[in-house]
Protein backbone atom coordinates (compact mmCIF):
# COMPACT_ATOMS: atom_id res chain seq x y z
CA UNK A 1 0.00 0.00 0.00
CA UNK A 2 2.83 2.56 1.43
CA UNK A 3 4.70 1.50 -2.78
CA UNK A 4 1.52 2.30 -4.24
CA UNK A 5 0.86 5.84 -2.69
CA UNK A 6 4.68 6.36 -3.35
CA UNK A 7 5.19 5.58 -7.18
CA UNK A 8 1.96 7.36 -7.70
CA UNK A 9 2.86 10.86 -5.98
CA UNK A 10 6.30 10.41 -7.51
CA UNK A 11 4.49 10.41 -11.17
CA UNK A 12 2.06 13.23 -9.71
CA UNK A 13 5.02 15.06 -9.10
CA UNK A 14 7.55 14.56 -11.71
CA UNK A 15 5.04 17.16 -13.63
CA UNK A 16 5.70 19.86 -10.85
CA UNK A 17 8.84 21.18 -12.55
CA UNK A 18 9.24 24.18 -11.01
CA UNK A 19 9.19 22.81 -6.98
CA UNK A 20 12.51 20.92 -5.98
CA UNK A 21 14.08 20.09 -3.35
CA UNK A 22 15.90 22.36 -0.85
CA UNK A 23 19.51 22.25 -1.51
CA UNK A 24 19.12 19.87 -3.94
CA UNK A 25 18.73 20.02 -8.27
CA UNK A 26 16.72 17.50 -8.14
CA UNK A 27 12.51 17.79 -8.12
CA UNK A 28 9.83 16.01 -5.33
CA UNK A 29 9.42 13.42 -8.88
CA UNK A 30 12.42 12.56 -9.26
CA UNK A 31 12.80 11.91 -5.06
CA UNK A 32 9.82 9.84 -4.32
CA UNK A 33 10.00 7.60 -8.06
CA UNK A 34 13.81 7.02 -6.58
CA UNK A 35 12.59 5.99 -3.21
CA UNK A 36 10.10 3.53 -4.66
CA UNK A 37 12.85 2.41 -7.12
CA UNK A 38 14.88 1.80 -4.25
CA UNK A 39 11.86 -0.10 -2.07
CA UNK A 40 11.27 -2.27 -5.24
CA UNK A 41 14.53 -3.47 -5.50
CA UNK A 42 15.06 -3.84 -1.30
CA UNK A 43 11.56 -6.09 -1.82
CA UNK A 44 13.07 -8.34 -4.95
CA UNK A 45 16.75 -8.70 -3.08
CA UNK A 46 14.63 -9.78 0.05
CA UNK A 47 13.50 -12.85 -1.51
CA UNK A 48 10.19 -11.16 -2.74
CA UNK A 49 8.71 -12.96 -5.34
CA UNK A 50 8.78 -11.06 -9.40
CA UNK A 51 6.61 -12.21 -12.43
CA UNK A 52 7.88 -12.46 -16.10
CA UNK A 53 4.93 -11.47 -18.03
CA UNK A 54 4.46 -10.30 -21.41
CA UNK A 55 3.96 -6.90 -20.31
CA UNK A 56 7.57 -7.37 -18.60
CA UNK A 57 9.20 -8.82 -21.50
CA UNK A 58 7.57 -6.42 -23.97
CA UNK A 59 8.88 -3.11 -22.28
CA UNK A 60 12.41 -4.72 -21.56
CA UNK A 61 12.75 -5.61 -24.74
CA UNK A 62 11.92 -2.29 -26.06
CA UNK A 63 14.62 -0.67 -23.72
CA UNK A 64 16.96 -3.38 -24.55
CA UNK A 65 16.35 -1.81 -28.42
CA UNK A 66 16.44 1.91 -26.79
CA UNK A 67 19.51 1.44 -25.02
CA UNK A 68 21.39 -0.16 -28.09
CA UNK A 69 20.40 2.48 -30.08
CA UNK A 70 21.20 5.32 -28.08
CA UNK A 71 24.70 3.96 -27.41
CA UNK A 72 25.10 3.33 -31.21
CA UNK A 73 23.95 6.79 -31.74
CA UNK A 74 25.87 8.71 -29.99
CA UNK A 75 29.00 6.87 -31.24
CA UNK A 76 27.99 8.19 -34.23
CA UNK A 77 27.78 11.81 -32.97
CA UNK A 78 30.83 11.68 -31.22
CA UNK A 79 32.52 10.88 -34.55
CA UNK A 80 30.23 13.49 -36.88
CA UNK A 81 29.21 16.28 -34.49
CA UNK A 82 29.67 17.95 -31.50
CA UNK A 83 28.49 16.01 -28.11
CA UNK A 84 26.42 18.46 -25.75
CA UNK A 85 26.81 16.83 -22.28
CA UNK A 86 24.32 18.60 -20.80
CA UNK A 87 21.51 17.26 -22.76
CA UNK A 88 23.19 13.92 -23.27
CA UNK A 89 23.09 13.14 -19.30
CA UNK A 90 19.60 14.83 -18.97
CA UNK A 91 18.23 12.67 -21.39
CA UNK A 92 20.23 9.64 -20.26
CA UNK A 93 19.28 9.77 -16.15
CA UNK A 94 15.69 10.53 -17.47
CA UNK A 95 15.52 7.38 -19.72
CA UNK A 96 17.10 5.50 -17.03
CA UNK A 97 14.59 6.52 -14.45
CA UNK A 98 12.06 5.23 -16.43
CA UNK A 99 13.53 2.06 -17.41
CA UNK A 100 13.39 1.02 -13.66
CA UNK A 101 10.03 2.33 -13.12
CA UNK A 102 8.47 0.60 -15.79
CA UNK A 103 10.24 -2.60 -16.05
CA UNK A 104 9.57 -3.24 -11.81
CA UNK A 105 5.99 -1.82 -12.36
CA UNK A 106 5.28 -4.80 -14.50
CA UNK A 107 7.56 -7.34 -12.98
CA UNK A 108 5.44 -6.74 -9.66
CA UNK A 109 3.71 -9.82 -8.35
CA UNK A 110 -0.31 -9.07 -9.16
CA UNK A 111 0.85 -6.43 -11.25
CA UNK A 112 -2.94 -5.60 -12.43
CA UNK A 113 -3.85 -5.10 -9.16
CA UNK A 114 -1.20 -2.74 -8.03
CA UNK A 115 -1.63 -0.71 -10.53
CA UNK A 116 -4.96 -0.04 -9.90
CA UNK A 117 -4.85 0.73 -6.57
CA UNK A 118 -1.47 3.52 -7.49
CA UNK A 119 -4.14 4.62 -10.17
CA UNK A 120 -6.55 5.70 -7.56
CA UNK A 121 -4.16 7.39 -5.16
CA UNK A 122 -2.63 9.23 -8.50
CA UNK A 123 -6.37 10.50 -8.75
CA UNK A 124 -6.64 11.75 -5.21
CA UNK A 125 -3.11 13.17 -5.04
CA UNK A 126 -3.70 14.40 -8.86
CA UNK A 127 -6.58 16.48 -8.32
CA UNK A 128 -5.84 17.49 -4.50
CA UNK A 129 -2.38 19.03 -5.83
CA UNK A 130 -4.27 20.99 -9.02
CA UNK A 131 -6.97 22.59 -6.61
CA UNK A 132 -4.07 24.13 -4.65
CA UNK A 133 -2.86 24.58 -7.99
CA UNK A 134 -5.73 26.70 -9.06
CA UNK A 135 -6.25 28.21 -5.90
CA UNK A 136 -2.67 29.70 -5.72
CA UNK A 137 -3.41 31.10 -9.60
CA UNK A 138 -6.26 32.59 -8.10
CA UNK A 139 -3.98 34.33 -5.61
CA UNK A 140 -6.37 33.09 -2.63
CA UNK A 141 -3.45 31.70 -0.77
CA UNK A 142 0.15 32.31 -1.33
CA UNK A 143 2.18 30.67 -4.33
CA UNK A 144 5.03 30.38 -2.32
CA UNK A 145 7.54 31.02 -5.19
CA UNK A 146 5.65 29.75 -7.92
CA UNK A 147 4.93 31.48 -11.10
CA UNK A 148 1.62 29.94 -11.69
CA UNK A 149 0.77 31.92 -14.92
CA UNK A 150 2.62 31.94 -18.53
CA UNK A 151 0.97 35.30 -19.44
CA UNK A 152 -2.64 34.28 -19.88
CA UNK A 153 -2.15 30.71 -19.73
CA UNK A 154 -2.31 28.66 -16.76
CA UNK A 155 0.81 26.23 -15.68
CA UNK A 156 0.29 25.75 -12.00
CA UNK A 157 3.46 23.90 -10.70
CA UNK A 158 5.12 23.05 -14.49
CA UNK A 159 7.30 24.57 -16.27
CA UNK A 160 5.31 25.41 -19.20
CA UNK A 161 1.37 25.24 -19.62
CA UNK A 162 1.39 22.13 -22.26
CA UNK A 163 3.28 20.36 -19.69
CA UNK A 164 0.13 20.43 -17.71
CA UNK A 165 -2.10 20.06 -20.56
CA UNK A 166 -0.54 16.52 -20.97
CA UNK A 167 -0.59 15.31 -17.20
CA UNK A 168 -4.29 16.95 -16.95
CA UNK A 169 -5.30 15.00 -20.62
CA UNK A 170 -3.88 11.50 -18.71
CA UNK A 171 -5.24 12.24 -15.32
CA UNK A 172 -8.86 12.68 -16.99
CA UNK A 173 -8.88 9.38 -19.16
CA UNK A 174 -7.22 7.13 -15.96
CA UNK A 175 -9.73 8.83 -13.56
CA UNK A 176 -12.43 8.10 -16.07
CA UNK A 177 -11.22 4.41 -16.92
CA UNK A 178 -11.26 3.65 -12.66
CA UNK A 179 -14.67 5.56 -12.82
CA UNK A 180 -16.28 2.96 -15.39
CA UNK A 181 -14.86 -0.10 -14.20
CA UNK A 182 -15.38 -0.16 -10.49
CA UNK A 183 -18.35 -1.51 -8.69
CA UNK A 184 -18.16 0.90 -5.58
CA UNK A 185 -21.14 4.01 -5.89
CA UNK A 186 -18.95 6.44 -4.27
CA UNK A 187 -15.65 5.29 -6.22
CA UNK A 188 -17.58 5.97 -9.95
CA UNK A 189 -18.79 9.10 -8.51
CA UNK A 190 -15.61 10.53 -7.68
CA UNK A 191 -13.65 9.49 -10.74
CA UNK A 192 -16.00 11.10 -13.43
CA UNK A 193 -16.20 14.13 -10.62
CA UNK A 194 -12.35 14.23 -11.33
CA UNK A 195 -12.79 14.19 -15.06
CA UNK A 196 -14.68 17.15 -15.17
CA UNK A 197 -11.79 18.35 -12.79
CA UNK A 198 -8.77 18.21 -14.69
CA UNK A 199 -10.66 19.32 -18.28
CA UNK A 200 -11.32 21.88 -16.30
CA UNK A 201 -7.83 22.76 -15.26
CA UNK A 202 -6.42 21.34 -18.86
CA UNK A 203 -8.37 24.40 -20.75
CA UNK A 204 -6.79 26.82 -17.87
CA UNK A 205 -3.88 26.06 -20.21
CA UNK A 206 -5.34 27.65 -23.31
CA UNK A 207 -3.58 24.70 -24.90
CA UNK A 208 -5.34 23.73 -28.31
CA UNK A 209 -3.64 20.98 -28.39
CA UNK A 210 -5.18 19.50 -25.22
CA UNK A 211 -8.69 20.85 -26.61
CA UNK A 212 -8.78 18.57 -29.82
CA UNK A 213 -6.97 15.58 -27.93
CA UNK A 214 -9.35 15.37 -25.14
CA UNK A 215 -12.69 16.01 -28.46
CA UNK A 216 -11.05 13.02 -30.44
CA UNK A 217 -10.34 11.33 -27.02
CA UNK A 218 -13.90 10.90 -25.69
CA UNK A 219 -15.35 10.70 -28.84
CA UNK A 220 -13.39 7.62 -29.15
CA UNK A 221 -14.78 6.46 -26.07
CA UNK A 222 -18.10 7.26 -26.59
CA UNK A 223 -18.00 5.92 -30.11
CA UNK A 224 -16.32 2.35 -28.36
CA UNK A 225 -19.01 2.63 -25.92
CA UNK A 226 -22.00 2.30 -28.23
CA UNK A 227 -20.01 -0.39 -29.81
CA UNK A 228 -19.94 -2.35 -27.12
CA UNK A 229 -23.45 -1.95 -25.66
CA UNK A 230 -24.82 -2.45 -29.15
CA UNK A 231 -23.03 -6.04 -28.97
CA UNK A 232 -24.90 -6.51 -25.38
CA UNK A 233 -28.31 -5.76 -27.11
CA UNK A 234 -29.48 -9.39 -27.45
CA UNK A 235 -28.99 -9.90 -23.81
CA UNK A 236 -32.17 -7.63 -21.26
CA UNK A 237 -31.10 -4.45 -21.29
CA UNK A 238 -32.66 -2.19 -18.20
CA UNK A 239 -34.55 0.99 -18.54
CA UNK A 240 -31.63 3.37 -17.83
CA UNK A 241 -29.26 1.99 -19.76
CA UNK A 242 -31.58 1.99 -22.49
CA UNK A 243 -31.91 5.69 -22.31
CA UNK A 244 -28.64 6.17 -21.90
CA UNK A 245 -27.57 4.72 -24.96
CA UNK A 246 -30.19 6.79 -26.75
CA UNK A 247 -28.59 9.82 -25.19
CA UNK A 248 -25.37 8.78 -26.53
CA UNK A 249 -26.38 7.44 -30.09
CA UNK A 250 -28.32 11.07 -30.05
CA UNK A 251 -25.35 12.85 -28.77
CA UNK A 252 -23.54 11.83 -32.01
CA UNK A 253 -25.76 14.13 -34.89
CA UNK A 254 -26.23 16.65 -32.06
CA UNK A 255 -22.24 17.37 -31.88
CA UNK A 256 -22.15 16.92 -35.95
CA UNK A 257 -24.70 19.31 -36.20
CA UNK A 258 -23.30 21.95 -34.02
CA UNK A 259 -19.38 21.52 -35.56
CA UNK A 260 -20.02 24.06 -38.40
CA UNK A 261 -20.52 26.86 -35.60
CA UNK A 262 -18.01 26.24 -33.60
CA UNK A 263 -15.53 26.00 -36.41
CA UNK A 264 -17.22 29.22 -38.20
CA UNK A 265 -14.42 31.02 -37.74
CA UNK A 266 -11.63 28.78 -39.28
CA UNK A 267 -11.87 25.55 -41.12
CA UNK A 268 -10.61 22.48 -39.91
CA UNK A 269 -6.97 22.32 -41.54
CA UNK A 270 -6.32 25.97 -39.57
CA UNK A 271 -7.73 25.45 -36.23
CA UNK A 272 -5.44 21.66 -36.19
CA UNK A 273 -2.37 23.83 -37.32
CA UNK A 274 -3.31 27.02 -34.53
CA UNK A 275 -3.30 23.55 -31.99
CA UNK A 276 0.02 23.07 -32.98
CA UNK A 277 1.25 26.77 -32.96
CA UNK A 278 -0.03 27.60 -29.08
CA UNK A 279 -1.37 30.70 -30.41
CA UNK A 280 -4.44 32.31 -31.26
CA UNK A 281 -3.72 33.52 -34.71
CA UNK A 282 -2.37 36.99 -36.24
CA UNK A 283 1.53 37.45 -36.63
CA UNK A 284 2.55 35.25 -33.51
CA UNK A 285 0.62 32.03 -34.85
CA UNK A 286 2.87 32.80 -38.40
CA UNK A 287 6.33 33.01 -36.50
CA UNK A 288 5.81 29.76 -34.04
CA UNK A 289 3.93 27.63 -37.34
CA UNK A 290 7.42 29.29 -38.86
CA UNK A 291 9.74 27.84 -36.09
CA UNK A 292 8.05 24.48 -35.67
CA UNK A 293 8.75 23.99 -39.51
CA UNK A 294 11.66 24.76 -38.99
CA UNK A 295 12.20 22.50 -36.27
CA UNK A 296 11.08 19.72 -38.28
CA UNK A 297 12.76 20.10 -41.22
CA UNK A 298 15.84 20.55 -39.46
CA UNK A 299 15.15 17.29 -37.61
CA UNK A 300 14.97 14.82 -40.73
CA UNK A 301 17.67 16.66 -41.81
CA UNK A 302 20.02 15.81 -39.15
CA UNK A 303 18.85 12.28 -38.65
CA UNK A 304 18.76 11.85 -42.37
CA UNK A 305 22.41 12.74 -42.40
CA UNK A 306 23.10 10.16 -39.42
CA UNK A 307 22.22 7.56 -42.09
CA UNK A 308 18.91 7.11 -40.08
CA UNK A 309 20.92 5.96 -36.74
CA UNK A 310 20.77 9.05 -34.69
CA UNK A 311 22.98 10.89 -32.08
CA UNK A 312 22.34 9.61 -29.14
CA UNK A 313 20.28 11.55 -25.89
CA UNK A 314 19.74 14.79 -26.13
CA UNK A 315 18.58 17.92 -28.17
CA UNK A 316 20.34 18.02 -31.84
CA UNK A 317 18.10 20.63 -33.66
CA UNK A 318 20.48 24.00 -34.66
CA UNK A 319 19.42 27.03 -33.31
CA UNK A 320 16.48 28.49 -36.11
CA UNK A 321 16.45 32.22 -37.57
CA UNK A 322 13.67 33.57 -35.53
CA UNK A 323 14.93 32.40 -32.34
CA UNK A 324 16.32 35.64 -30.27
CA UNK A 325 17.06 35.18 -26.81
CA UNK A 326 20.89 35.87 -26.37
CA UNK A 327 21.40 33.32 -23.14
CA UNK A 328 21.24 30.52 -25.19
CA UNK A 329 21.31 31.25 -29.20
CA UNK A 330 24.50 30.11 -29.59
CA UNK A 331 25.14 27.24 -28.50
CA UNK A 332 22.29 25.34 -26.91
CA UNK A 333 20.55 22.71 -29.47
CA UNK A 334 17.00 23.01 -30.19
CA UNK A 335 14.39 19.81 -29.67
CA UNK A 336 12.39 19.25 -32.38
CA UNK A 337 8.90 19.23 -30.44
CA UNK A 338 7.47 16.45 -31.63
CA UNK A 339 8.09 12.59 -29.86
CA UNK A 340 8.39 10.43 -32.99
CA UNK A 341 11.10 13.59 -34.74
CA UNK A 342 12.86 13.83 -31.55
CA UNK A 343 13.19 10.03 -31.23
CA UNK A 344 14.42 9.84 -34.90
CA UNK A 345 17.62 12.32 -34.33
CA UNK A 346 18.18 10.77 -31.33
CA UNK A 347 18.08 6.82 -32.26
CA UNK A 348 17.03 6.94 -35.48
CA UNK A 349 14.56 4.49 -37.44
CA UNK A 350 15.20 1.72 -35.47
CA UNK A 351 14.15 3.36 -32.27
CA UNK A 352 11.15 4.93 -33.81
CA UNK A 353 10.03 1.35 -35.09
CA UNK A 354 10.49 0.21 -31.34
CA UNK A 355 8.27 2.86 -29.88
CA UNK A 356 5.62 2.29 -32.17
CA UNK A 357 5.77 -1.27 -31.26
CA UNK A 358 5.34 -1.02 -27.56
CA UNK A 359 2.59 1.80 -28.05
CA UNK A 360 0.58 -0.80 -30.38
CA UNK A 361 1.51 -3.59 -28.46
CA UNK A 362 -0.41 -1.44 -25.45
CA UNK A 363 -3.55 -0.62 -27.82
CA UNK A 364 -3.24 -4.30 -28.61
CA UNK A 365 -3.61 -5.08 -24.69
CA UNK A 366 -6.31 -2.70 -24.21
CA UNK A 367 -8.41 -3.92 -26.92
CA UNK A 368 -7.77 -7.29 -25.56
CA UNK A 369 -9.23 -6.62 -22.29
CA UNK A 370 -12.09 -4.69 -23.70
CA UNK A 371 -11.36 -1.90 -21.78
CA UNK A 372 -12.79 1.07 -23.61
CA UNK A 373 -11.29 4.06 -21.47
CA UNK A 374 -7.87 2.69 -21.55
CA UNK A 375 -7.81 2.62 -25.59
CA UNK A 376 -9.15 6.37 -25.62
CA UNK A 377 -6.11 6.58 -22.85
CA UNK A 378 -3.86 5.30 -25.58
CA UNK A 379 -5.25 7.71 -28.44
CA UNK A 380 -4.71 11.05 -26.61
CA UNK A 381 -1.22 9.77 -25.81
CA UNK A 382 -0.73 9.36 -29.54
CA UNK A 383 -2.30 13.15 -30.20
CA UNK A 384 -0.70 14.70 -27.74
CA UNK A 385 2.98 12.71 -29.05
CA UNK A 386 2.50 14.68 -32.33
CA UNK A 387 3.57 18.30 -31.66
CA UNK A 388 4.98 17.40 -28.13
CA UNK A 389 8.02 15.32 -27.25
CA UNK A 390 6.79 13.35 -24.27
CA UNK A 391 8.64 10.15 -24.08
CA UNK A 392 10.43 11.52 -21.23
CA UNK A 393 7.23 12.07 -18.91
CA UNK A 394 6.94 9.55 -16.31
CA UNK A 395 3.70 9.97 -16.60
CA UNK A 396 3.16 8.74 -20.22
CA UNK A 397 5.12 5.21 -19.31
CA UNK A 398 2.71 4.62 -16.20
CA UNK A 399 0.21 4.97 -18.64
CA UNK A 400 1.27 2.84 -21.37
CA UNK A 401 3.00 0.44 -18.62
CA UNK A 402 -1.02 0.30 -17.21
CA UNK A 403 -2.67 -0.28 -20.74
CA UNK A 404 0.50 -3.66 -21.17
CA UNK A 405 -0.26 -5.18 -17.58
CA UNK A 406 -4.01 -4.68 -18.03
CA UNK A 407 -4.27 -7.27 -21.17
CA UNK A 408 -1.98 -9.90 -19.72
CA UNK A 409 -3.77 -13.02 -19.52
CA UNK A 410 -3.00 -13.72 -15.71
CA UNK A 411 -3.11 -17.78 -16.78
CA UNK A 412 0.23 -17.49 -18.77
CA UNK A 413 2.27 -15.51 -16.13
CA UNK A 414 5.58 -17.11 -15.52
CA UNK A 415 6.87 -16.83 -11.81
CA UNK A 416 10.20 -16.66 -10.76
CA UNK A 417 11.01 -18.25 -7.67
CA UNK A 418 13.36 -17.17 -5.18
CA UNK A 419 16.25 -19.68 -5.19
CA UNK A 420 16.25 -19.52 -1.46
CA UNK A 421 12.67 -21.66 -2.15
CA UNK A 422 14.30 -24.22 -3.84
């Protein structure tokens, strides 16, 4: 229980960028995902007893491919380029972190179960830590520090509001798969009362991005809902959920008949290409769509020219034209804001092949168990990967690590026994 509550405020707070720890470089994330690291292991080298499951073999094998990849990449940059240590051992400690999180997560004996019970104190500590969130942007108590606003757009304890955007799009579709698949009254209640929660706080970020994630994510839902209470329809169906899946099946032309007003102002193609820009439009929207072109370019340029192998951890995207703060315009390397670009300059093909592996292998689990809320789970993490790098989230892995444990058929788990048993 004491694990659960730990890895799950470590994840909670590995979005808190901007808090750390006195005298220390290191954030309240990074401490508490190290202590339950460091628990895990203590557990395993006390004779505790580990499972090799799919899930387990599936994510160490795609680290196993990470890890070679990285290594062989930035051989190659070491020979080609110029090696920025800072982002190189940033990148490195971060991937590392999460190799240990996720790989112990799923080795954990009744992994499933585990899981689900960090899922529901990352709820509780989730949404108790954005309502003092919100209430120090309100400037009702004291912020303590914290610069809670990015000019108009809310960020709370992150770094940067799209940070936020992400952990708030995750929280919502985890909160609402608990919501929908436990028996307990009060439970349900309080996870779709946290869904509402975090949108909430996720469109105090003015992100767009976040807006058409979370309209594709729970129409996805919604659509795999009727699915599979249409399949159910031979079977007595009761009176309510009879009207509810009216209400849904209605809810369907209703939003298709309302789209052309809310998009009267722009047409489809502009408002998905203002979600990527962060901006509202006018002469800002034109300079950050003009950067983030850049930024890509420049990025299959430069793994291109690795012969597709990368450069190992780490930024590798020269500084563009219209960048013009003097700190840093010199010398620090640009990322290329987006998961699948970044991954390419960094391990090239091979890694990108490996990530979309594991992220369909997860799908593939989800589907499996026929759980409808952790699929939509798995589609907002693909949105949201497309103008956002955000492999390195802990977050993201808890997620996908959830989605891989959830479809393992508990009948073909393998247990290792300690030899002390023997």
């Amino acid at each position: 229980m004491i694990r659960d509550a730990l890895l799950a405020f470590g994840v909670v707070m590995a979005g808190a960028t901007q808090l750390s720890v006195p005298g220390s470089p290191f954030g309240y994330g990074e401490l508490f995902l190290t202590l339950w690291i460091m628990l895990s292991i203590g557990r395993i080298l006390a004779g505790g007893r580990i499972e090799f499951t799919s899930a387990f073999t599936n994510l160490a094998g795609f680290w196993l491919v990470m890890t070679a990849t990285l290594a062989f990449g930035t051989i190659v940059a070491y020979l080609t380029t110029i090696l920025y240590t800072t982002g190189l051992i940033h990148d490195t400690e971060a991937y590392l972190l999460l190799v240990c999180i996720t790989c112990l997560m799923a080795a954990e004996p009744d992994a499933h179960r585990h899981l689900r019970r960090s899922g529901w104190w990352l709820i509780a500590i989730a949404n108790t830590s954005l309502a003092i969130q919100v209430i120090q942007g309100w400037g009702w108590i004291p912020r303590a520090g914290v610069e809670s606003w990015y000019w108009d757009r809310f960020r709370g304890w992150s770094e940067n509001p799209n940070q936020l955007a992400l952990y708030c799009a995750i929280f919502g579709m985890l909160a609402l798969h608990l919501a929908t698949t436990t028996s307990n009254r009060w439970g349900r209640s309080v996870g779709i009362a946290c869904v509402f929660f975090t949108f909430y706080v996720g469109r105090l970020t003015k992100s767009d991005a976040f807006l058409y994630t979370s309209i594709l994510t729970y129409l996805t839902f919604l659509g795999l809902q009727i699915r599979t209470w249409l399949k159910t329809a031979g079977a007595k169906i009761s009176l309510p959920r009879q009207a509810l899946i009216l209400l849904l099946i209605g809810s369907v032309p209703l939003t298709m008949s309302i789209t052309p007003y809310v998009l009267s102002e722009a047409s489809i193609l502009e408002s998905f290409a203002k979600s990527l820009t962060k901006d509202k439009g006018g002469e800002a929207t034109a300079e950050t769509a003009e950067l983030r072109l850049y930024l890509w370019n420049a990025a299959l340029e430069k793994g291109a020219r690795s012969g597709s192998l990368g450069l190992g951890p780490g930024p590798h995207v020269g500084r563009p034209p219209t960048w013009d703060r003097q700190y840093d315009a010199l010398t620090r390397p640009f990322e290329a804001h987006s998961t699948i670009l970044d991954l390419y300059t960094q391990g090239g093909l091979i890694s990108v092949l490996a990530l979309v592996w594991i992220v369909s292998a997860a799908v593939a689990s989800a589907w499996r168990a026929k759980l409808d809320a952790l699929l939509a789970l798995m589609v907002s993490i693909v949105i949201f990967s497309m103008p956002h790098l955000i492999i390195r989230h802990p977050i993201v892995w808890f997620a996908i690590t959830f989605c891989l444990v959830a479809g393992t058929p508990r009948a073909f788990r393998q247990r290792l026994i300690p030899v002390e048993a023997v």
